[in-house]
C-alpha atoms as a PDB file:
ATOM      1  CA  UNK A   1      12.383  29.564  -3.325  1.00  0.00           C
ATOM      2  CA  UNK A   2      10.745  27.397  -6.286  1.00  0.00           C
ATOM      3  CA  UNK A   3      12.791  24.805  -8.154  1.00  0.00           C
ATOM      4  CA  UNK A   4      12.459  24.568 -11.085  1.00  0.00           C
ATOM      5  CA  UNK A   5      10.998  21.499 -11.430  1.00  0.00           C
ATOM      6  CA  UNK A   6       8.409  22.845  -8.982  1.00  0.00           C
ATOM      7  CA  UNK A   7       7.964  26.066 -11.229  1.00  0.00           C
ATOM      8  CA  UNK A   8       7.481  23.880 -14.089  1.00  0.00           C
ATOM      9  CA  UNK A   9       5.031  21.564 -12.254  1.00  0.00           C
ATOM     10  CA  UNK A  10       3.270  24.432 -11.204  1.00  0.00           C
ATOM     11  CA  UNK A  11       2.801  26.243 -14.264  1.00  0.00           C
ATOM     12  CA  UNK A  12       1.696  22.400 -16.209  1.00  0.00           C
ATOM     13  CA  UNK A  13      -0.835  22.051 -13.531  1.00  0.00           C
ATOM     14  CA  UNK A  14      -2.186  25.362 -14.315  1.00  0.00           C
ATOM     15  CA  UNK A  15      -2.653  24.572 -18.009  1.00  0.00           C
ATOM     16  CA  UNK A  16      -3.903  21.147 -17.001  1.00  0.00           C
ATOM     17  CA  UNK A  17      -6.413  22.872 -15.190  1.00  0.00           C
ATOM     18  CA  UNK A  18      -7.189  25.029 -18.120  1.00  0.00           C
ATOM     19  CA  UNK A  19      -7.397  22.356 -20.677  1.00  0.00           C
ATOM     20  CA  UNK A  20     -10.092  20.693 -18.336  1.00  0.00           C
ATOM     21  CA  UNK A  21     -12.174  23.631 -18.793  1.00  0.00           C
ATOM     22  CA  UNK A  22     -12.102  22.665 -21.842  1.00  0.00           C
ATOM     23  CA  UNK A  23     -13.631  19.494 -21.757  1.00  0.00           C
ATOM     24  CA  UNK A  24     -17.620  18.801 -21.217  1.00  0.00           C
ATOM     25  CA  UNK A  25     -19.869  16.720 -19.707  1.00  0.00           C
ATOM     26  CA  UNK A  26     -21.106  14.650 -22.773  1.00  0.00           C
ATOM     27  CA  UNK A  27     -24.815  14.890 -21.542  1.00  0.00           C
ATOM     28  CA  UNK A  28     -24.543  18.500 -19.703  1.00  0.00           C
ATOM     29  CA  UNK A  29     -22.868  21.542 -21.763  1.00  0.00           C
ATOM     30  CA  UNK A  30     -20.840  22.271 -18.666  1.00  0.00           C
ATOM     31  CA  UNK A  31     -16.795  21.447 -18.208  1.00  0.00           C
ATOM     32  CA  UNK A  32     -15.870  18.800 -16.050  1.00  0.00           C
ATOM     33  CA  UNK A  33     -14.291  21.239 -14.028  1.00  0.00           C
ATOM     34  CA  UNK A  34     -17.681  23.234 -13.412  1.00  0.00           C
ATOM     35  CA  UNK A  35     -19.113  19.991 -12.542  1.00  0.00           C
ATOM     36  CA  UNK A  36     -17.202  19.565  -9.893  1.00  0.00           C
ATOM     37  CA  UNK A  37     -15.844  15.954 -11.402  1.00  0.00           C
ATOM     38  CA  UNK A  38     -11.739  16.695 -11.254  1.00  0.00           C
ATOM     39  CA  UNK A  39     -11.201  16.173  -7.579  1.00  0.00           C
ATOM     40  CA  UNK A  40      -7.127  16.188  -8.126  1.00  0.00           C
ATOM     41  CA  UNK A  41      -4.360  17.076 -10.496  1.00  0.00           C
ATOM     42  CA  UNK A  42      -0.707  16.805 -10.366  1.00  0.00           C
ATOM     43  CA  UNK A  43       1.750  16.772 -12.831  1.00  0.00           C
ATOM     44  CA  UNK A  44       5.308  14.772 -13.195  1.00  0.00           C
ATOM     45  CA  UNK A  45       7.632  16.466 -14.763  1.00  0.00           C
ATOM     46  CA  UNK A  46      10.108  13.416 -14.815  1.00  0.00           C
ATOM     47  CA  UNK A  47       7.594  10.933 -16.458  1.00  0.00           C
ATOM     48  CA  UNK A  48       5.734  14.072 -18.369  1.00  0.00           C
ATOM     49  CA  UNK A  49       2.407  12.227 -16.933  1.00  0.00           C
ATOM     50  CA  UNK A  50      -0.855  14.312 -15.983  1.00  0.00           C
ATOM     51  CA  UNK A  51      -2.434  13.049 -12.933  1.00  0.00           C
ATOM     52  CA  UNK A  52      -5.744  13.399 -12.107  1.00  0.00           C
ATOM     53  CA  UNK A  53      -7.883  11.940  -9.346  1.00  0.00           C
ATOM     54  CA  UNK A  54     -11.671  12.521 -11.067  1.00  0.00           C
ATOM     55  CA  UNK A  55     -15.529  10.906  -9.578  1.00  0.00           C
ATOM     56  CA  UNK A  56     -18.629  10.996 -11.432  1.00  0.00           C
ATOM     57  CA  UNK A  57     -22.095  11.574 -10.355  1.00  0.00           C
ATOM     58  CA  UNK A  58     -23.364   8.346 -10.359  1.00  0.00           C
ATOM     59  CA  UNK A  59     -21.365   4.898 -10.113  1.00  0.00           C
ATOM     60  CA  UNK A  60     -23.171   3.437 -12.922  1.00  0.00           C
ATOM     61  CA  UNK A  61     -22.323   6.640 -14.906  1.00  0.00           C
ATOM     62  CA  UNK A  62     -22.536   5.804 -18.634  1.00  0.00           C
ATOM     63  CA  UNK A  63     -20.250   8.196 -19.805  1.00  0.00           C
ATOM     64  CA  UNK A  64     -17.173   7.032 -17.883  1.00  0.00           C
ATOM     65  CA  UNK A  65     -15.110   6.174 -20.717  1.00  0.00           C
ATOM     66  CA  UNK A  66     -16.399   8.676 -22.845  1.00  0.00           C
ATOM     67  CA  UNK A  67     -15.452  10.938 -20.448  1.00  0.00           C
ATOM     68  CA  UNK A  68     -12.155   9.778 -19.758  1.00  0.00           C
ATOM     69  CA  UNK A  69     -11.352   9.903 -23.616  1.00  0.00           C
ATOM     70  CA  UNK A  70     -12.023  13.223 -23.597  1.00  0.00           C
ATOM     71  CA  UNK A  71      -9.674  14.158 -21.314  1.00  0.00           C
ATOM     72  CA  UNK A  72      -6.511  12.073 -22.448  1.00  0.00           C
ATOM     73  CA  UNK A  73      -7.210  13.928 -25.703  1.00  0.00           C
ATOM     74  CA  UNK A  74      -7.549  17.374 -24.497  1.00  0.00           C
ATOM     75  CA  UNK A  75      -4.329  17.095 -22.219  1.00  0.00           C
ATOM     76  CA  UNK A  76      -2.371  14.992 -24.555  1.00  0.00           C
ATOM     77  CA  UNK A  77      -2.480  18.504 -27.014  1.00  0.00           C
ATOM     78  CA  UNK A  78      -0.373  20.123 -24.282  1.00  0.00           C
ATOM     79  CA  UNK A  79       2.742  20.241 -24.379  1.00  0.00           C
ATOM     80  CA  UNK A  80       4.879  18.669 -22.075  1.00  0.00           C
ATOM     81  CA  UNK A  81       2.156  15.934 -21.329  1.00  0.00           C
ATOM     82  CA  UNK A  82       2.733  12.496 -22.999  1.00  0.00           C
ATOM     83  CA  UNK A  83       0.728  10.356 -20.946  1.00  0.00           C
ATOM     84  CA  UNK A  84      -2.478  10.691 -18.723  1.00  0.00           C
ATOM     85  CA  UNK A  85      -3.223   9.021 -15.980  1.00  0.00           C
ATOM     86  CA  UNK A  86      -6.544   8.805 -14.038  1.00  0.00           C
ATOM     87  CA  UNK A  87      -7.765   7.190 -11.134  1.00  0.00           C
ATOM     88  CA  UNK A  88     -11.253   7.294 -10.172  1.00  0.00           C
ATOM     89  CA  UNK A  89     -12.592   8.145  -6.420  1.00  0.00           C
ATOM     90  CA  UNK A  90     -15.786   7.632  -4.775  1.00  0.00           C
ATOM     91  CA  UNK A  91     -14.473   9.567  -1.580  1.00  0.00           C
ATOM     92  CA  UNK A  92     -15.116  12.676  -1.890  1.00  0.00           C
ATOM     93  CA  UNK A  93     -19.075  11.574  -3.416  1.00  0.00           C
ATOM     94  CA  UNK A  94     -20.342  13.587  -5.876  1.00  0.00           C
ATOM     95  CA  UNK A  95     -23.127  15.593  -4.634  1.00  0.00           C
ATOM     96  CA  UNK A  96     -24.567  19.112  -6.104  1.00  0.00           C
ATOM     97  CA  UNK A  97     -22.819  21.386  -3.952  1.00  0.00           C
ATOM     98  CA  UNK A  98     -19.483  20.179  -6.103  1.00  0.00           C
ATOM     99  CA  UNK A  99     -21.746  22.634  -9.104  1.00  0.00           C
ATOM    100  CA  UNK A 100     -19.844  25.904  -9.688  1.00  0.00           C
ATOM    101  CA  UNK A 101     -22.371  28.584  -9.868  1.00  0.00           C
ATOM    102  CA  UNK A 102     -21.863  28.655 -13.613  1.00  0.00           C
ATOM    103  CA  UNK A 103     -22.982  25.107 -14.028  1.00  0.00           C
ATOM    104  CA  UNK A 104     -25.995  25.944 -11.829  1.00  0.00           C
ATOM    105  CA  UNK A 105     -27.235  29.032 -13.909  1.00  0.00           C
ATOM    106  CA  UNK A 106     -26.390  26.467 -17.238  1.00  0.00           C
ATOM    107  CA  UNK A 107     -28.671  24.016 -15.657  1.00  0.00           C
ATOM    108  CA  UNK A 108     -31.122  26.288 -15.200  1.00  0.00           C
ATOM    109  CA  UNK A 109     -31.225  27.855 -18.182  1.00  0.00           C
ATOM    110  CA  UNK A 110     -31.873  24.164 -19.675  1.00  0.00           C
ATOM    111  CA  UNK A 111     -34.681  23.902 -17.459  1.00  0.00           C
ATOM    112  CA  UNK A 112     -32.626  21.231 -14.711  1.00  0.00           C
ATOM    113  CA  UNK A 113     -32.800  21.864 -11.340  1.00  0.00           C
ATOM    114  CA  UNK A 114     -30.347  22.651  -9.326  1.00  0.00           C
END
């Protein structure tokens, strides 16, 4: 049976999830999440902090803070989430099998292979 606490972490990480779909790749009109970039998320209810564990496809990634920006403004919107917290991971590397198929047919369409 599901505490409540886990209930609520549950359902936050669902709409964390869903707010990151939110959220694009500054060069690439696909969301982080299609991109395969959010490698982890957890939420804590006690300290109301988003989690996420999140790589990029290159180290020397411009975009980094951009990126990161992006998110802590998307998930600070949500309620129940006053800070964010990210940690960045080379382990899993990014490759192009982390694409979801709709970032591959995006990419495509704007003449990028895939």
């Amino acid at each position: 049976m599901l505490t409540r606490t886990d209930a609520k972490r549950r359902d936050v990480t669902a709409r964390i999830w869903q707010a990151l779909r939110e959220v694009e790749d500054p060069e690439i009109p696909v969301s982080l999440v299609d991109m395969g970039l959010i490698v982890a998320v957890d939420y804590d209810p006690a300290a109301r902090a988003a989690r996420l564990k999140i790589t990029y496809t290159a180290m020397g990634c411009p975009a980094m803070e951009m990126i990161q920006d992006d998110i802590r403004q998307r998930l600070l919107r949500e309620p129940g989430i006053d800070s964010v917290e990210i940690e960045v991971v080379w382990d899993p590397v990014w490759d192009r099998r982390r694409l979801s198929e709709t970032a591959r047919a995006t990419m495509r369409d704007l003449g990028i292979g895939v």
